[in-house]
Protein backbone atom coordinates (compact mmCIF):
# COMPACT_ATOMS: atom_id res chain seq x y z
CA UNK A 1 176.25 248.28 -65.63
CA UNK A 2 173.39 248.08 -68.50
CA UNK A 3 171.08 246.83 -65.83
CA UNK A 4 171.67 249.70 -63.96
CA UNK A 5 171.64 252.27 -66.52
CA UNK A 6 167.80 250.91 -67.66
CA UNK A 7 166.96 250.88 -64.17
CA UNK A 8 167.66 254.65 -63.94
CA UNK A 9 165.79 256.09 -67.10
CA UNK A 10 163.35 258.46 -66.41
CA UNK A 11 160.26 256.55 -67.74
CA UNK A 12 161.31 253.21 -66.29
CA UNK A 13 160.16 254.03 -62.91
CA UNK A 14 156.51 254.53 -63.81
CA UNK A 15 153.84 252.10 -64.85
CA UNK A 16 153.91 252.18 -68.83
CA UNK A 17 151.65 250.56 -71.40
CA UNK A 18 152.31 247.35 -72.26
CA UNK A 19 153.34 248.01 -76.00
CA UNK A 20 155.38 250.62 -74.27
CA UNK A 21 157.29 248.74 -72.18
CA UNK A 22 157.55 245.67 -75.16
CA UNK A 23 159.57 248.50 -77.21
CA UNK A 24 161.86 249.39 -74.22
CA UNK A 25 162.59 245.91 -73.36
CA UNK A 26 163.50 245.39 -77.17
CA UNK A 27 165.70 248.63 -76.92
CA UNK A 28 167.40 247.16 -74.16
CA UNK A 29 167.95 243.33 -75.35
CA UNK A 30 169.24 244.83 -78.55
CA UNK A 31 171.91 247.52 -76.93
CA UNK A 32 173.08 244.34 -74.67
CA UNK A 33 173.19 241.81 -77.89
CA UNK A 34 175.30 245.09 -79.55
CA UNK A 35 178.22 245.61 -76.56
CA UNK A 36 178.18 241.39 -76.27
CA UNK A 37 179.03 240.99 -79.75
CA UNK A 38 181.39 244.35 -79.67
CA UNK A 39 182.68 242.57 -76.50
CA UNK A 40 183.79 239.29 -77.81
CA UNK A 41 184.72 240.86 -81.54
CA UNK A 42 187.43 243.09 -79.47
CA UNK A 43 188.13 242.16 -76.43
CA UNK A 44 187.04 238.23 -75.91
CA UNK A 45 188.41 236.40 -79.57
CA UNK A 46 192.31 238.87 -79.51
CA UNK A 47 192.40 237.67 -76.29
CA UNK A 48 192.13 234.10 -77.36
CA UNK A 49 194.22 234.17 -80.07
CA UNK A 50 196.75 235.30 -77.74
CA UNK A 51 196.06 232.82 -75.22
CA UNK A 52 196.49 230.08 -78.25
CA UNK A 53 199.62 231.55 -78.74
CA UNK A 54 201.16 231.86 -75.58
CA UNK A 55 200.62 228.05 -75.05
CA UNK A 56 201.80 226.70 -78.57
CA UNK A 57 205.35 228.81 -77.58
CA UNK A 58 205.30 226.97 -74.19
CA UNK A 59 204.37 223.23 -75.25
CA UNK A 60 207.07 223.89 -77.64
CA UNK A 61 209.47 224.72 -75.35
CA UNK A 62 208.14 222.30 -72.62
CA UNK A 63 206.41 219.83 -74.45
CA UNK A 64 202.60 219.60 -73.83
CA UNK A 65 200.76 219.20 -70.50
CA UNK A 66 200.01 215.43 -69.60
CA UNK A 67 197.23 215.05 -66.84
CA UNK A 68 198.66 212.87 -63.76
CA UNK A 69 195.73 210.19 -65.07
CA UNK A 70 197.27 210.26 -68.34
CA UNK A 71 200.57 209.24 -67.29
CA UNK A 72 199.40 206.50 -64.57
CA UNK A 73 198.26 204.76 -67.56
CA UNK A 74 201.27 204.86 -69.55
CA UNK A 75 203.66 204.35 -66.67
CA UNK A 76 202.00 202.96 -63.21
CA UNK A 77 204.92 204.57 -61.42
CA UNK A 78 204.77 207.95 -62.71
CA UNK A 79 202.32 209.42 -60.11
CA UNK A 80 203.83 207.49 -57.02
CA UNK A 81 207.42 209.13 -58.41
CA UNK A 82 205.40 212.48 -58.62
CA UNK A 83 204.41 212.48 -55.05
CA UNK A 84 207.85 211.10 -53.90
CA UNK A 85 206.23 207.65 -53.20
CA UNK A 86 208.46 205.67 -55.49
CA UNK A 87 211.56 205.70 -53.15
CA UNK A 88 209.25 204.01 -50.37
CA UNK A 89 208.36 200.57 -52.70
């Protein structure tokens, strides 16, 4: 949307002087550093935190996610009992 927005200003569309267009390219990297850091200040980190949240309640209620490679090395029959190859052995 920023992109856009310098793409449509009047004096973008001509050939400026260099120093010119220097200053409006500084203009423009420093509106975009502004909404990134308003960005992730309020919207990006709350959003997080939340996140953190919602899975600390649900690995205490049902216990903490184990990757299937975890548990093949703790138990060699875990994943076939997984995949409903255990009843086949």
């Amino acid at each position: 949307m920023l992109i856009e927005v310098y793409a449509r200003v009047p004096w973008m569309r001509n050939q400026n002087f260099v120093p010119t267009e220097l200053f409006l390219v500084a203009m423009f990297v420093t509106v975009l550093l502004a909404c990134c850091a308003l960005t992730h200040r309020y919207i990006e980190a709350p959003m997080q935190r939340v996140g953190r949240r919602v899975a600390g309640r649900l690995d205490a209620r049902f216990g903490p996610d184990v990757l299937r490679s975890e548990r093949r090395r703790s138990d060699p029959t875990a994943g076939l009992q997984a995949d409903g190859l255990a009843a086949r052995r």
